[in-house]
C-alpha atoms as a PDB file:
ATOM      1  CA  UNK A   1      12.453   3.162 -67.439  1.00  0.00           C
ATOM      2  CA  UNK A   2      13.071   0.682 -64.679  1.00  0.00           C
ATOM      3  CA  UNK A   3      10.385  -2.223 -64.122  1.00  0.00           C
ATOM      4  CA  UNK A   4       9.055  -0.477 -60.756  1.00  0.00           C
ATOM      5  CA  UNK A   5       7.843   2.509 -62.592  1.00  0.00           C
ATOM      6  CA  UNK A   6       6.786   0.449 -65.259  1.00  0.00           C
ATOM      7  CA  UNK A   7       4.612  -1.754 -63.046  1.00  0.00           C
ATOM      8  CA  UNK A   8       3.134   1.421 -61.101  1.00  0.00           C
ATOM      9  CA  UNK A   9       2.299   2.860 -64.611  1.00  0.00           C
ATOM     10  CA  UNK A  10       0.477  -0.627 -65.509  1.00  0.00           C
ATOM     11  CA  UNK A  11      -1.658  -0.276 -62.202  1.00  0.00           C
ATOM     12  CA  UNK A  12      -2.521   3.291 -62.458  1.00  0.00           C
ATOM     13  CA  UNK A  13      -3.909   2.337 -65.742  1.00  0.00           C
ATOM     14  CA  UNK A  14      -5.826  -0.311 -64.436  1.00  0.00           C
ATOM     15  CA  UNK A  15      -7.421   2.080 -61.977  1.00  0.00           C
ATOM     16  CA  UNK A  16     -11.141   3.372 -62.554  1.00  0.00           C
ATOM     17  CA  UNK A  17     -11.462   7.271 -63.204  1.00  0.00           C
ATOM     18  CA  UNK A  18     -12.968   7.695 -59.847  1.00  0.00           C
ATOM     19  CA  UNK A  19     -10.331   5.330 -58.149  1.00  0.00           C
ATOM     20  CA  UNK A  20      -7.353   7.154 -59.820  1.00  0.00           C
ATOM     21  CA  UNK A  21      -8.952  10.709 -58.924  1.00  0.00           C
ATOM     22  CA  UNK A  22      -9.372   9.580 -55.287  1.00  0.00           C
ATOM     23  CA  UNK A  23      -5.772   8.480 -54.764  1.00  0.00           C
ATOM     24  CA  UNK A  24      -4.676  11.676 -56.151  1.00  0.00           C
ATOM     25  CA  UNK A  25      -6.339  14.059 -54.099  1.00  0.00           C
ATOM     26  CA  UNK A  26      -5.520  11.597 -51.136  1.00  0.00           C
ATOM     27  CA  UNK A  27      -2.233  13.525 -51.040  1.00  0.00           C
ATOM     28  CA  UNK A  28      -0.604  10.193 -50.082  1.00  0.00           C
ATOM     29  CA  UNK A  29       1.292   9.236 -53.005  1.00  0.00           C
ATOM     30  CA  UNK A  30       5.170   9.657 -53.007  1.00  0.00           C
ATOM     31  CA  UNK A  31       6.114  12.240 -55.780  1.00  0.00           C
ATOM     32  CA  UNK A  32       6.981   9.837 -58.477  1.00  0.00           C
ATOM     33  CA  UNK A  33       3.850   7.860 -58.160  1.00  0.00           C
ATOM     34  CA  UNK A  34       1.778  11.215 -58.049  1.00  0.00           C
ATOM     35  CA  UNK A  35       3.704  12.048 -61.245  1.00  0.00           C
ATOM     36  CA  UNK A  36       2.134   8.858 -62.762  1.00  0.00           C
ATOM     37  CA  UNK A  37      -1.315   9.915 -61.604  1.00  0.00           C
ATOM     38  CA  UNK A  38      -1.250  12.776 -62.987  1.00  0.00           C
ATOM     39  CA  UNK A  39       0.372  11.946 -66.454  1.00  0.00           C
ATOM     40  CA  UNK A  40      -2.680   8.995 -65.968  1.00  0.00           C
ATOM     41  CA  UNK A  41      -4.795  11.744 -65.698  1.00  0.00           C
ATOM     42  CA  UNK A  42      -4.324  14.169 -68.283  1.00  0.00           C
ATOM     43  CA  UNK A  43      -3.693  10.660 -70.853  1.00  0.00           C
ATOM     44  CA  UNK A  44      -7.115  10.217 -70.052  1.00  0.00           C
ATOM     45  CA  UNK A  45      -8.242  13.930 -70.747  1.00  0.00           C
ATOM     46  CA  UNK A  46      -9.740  14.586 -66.764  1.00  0.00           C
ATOM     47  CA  UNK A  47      -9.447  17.519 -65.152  1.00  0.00           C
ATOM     48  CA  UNK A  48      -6.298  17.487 -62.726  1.00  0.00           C
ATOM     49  CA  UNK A  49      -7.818  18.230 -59.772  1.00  0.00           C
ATOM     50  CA  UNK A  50      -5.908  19.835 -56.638  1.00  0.00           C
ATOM     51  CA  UNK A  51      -4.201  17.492 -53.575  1.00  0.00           C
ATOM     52  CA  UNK A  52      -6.187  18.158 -50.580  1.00  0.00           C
ATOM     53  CA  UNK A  53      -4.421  19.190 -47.495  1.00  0.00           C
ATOM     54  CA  UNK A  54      -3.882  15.756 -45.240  1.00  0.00           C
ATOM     55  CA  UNK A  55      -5.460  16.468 -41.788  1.00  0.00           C
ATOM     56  CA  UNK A  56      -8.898  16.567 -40.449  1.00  0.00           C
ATOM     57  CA  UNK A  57     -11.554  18.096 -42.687  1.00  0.00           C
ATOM     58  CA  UNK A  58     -13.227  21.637 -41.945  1.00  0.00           C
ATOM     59  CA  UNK A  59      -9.273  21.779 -39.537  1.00  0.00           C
ATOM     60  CA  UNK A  60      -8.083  25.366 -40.400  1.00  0.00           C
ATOM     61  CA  UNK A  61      -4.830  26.450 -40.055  1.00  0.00           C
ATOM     62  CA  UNK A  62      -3.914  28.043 -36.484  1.00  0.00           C
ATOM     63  CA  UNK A  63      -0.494  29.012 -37.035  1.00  0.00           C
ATOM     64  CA  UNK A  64       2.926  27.375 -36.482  1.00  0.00           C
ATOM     65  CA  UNK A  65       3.305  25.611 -32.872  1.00  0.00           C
ATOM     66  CA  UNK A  66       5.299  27.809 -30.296  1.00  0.00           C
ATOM     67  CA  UNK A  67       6.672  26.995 -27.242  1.00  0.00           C
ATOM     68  CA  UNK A  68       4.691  28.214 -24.527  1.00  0.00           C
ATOM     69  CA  UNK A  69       6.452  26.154 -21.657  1.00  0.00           C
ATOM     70  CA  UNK A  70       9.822  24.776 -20.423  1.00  0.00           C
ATOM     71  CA  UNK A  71       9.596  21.763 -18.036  1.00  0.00           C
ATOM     72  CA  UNK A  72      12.932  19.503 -16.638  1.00  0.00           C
ATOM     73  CA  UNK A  73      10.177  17.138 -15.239  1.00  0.00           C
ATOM     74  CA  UNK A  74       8.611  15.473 -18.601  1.00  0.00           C
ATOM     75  CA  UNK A  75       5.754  14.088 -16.088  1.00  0.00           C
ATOM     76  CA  UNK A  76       4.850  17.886 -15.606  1.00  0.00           C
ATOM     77  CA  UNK A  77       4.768  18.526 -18.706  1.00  0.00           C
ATOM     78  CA  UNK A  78       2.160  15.835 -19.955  1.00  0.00           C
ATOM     79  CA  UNK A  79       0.510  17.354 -16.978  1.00  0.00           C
ATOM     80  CA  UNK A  80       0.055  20.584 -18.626  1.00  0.00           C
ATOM     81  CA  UNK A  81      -0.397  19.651 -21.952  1.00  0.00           C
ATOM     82  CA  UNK A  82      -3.448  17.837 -20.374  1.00  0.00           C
ATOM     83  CA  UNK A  83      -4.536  20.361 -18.383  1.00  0.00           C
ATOM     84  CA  UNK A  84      -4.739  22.593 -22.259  1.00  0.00           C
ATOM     85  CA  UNK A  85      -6.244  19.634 -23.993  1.00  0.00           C
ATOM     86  CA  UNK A  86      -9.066  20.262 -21.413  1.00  0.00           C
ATOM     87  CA  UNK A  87      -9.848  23.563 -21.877  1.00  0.00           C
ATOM     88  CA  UNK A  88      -9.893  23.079 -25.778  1.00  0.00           C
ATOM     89  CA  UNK A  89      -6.102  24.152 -26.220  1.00  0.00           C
ATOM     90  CA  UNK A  90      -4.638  21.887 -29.430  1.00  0.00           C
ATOM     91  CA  UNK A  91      -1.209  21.014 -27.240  1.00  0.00           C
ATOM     92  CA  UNK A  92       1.801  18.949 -27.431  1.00  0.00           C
ATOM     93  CA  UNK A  93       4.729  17.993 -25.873  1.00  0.00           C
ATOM     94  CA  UNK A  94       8.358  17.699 -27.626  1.00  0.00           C
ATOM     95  CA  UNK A  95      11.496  16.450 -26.550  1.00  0.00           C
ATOM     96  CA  UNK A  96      10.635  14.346 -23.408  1.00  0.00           C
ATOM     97  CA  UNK A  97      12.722  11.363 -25.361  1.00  0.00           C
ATOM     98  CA  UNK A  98      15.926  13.400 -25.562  1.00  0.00           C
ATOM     99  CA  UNK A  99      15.390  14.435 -21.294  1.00  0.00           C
ATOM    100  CA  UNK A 100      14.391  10.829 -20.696  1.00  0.00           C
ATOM    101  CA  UNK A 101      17.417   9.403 -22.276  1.00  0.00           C
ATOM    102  CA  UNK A 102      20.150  10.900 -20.070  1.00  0.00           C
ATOM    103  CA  UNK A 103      18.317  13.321 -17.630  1.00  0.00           C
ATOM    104  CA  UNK A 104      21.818  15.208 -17.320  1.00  0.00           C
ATOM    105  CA  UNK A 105      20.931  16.616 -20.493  1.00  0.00           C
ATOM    106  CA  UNK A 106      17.667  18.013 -19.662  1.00  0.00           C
ATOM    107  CA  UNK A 107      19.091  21.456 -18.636  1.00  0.00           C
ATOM    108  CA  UNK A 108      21.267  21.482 -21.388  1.00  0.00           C
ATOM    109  CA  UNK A 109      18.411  21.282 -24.285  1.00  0.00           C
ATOM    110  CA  UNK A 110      16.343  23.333 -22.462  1.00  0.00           C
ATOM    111  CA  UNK A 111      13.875  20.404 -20.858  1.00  0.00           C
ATOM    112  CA  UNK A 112      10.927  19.367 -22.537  1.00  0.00           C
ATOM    113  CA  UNK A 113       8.923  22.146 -24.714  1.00  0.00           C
ATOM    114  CA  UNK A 114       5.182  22.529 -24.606  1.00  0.00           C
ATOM    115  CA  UNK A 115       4.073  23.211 -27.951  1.00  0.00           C
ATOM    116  CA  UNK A 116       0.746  25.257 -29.434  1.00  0.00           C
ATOM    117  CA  UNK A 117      -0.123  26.582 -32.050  1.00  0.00           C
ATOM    118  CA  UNK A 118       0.455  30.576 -32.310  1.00  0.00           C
ATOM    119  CA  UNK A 119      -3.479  31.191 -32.649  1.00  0.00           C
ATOM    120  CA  UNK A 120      -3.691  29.546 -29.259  1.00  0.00           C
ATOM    121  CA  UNK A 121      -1.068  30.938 -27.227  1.00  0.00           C
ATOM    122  CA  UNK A 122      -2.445  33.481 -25.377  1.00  0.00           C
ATOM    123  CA  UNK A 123      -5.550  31.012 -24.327  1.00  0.00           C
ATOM    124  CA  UNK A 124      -2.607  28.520 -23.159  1.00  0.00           C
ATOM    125  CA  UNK A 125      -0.403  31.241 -21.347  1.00  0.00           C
ATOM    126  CA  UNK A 126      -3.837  31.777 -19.355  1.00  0.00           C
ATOM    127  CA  UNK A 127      -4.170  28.143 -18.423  1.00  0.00           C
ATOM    128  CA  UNK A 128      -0.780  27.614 -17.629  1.00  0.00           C
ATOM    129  CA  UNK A 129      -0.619  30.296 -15.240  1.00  0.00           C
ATOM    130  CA  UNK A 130      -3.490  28.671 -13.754  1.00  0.00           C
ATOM    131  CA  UNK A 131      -2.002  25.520 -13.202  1.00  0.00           C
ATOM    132  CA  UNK A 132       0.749  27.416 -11.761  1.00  0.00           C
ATOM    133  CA  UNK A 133      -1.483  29.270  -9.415  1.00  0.00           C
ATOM    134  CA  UNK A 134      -2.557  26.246  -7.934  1.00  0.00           C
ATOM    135  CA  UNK A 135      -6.681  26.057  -9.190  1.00  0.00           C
ATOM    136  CA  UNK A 136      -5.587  22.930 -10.748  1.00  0.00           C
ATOM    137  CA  UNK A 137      -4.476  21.108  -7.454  1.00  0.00           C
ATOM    138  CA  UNK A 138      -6.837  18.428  -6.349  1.00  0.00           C
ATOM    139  CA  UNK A 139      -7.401  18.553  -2.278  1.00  0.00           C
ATOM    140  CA  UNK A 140      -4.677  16.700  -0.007  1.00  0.00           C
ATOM    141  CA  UNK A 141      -7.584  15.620   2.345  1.00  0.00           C
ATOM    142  CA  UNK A 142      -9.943  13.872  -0.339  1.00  0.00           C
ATOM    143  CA  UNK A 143     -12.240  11.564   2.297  1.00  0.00           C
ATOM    144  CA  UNK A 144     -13.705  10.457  -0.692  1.00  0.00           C
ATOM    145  CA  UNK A 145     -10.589   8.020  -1.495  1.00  0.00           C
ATOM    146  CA  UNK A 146      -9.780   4.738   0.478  1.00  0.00           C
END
């Protein structure tokens, strides 16, 4: 037993039952120090209780992210992904690093990918044709401006 695991043993010990319960469930612990918990846990006869998921509470799962959208431009593609954030699509946008860094290779890896998850792509596939259809646009003749 090395002195790190050692010490992390001496300060899980050290931890109340509520305190040592808390950073359990937390889900944040690397897997040797939730190892420690846990052998904390049942040395101290408590009931091991289950990790919770890490993410928003009441957030239910919506599927694996697909690709819904290709874009060379990575400004268009923010663009979109905005335009889905909007109408309550969960959206985001992979890659643009990769096309930023040498814009050569944009074709190549396929350009920037719109992402959403699969319980949302038929809501996003809606938008996006939208957007492509122009009832995005703002007016070229805005009087309003300057």
């Amino acid at each position: 037993m090395n002195a790190d695991y050692a010490e992390m043993v001496g300060l899980f010990r050290q931890l109340t039952d509520e305190e040592l319960l808390f950073r359990f469930r937390s889900n944040a612990l690397t897997d040797t120090a939730a190892a420690i918990a846990a052998e904390e846990i049942e040395r101290r006869g408590l009931d091991l209780p289950v990790p919770q998921a890490s993410g928003p509470e009441g957030a239910e799962y919506a599927g694996d992210y697909a690709v819904v959208a290709r874009f060379l431009n990575p400004t268009e593609a923010y663009v979109v992904c905005s335009c889905l954030k909007m109408a309550g699509v969960p959206a985001l946008v992979a890659d643009v690093e990769l096309v930023q860094t040498n814009s050569l290779w944009a074709a190549a890896l396929g350009g920037a990918r719109l992402l959403v998850p699969a319980l949302h792509v038929g809501a996003a596939r809606e938008v996006i044709a939208a957007f492509n259809r122009g009832e995005y646009a703002l007016p070229d003749d805005d009087e309003s401006v300057g």
